[in-house]
Protein backbone atom coordinates (compact mmCIF):
# COMPACT_ATOMS: atom_id res chain seq x y z
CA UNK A 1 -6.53 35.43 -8.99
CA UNK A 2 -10.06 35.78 -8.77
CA UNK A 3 -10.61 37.42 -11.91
CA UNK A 4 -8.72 34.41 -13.38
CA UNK A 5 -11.43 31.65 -11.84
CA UNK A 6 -13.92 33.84 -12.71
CA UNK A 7 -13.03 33.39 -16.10
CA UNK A 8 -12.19 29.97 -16.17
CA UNK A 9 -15.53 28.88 -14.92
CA UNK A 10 -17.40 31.34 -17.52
CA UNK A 11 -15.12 29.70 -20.09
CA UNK A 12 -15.94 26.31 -18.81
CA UNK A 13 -19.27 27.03 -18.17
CA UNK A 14 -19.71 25.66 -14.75
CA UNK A 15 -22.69 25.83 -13.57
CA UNK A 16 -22.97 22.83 -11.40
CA UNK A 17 -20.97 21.54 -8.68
CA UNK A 18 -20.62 18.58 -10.76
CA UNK A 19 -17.25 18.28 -12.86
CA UNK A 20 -15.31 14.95 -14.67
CA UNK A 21 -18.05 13.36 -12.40
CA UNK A 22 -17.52 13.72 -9.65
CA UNK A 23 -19.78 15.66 -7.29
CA UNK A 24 -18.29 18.12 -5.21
CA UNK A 25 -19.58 19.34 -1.97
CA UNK A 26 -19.79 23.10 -2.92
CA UNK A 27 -18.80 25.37 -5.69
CA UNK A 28 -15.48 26.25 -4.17
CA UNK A 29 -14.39 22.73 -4.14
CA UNK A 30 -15.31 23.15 -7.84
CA UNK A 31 -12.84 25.90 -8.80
CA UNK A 32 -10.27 24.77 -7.19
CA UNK A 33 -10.21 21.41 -9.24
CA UNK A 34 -10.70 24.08 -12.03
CA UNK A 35 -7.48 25.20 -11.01
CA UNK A 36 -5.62 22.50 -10.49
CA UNK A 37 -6.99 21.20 -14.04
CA UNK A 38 -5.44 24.35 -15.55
CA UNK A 39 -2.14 24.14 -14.46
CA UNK A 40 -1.93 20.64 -15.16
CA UNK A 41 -1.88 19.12 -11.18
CA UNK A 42 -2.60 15.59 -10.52
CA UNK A 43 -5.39 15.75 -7.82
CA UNK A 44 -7.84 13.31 -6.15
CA UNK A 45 -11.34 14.41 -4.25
CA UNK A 46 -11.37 13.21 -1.02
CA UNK A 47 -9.17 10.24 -1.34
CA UNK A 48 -9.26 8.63 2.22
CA UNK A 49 -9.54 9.92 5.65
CA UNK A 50 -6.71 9.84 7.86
CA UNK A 51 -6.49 9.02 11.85
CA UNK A 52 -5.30 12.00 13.80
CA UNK A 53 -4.79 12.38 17.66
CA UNK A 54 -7.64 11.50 20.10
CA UNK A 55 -8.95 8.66 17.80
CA UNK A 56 -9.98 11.75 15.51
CA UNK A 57 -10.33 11.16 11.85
CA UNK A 58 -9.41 13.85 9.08
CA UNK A 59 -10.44 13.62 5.35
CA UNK A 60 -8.73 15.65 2.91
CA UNK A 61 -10.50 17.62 -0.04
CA UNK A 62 -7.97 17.29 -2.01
CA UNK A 63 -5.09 15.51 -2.52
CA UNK A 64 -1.96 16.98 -4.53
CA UNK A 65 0.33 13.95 -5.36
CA UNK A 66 4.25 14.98 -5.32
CA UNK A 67 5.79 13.82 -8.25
CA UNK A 68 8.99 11.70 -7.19
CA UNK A 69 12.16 12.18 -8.79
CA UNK A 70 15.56 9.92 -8.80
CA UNK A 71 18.62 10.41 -9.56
């Protein structure tokens, strides 16, 4: 797997944390939208932050949409 980022990024030339512009915290935020761009995911960066227990809040890096199917 890492030889496969590895060359996706070389490929892509990443050298920035900046991608589809949006600015990502750090370079492994970076390859993973890499990833997800590759196969083809729907993602979002940081989409909203979420209230846990203890009046806590939680933001996710990334959010995967599930696609929703019906019969």
């Amino acid at each position: 797997m890492k030889d496969y980022m590895d060359e996706l990024i070389s490929k892509l030339a990443i050298s920035s944390k900046k991608m589809m512009g949006i600015e990502f915290s750090n370079y492994l935020e970076t390859k993973w939208a890499i990833f997800f761009e590759s196969l083809g995911l729907e993602w979002n960066y940081k989409p909203c932050s979420i209230k846990i227990a203890g009046g806590l809040e939680f933001m996710p890096t990334f959010w995967l949409p599930c696609p929703r199917y019906h019969s």
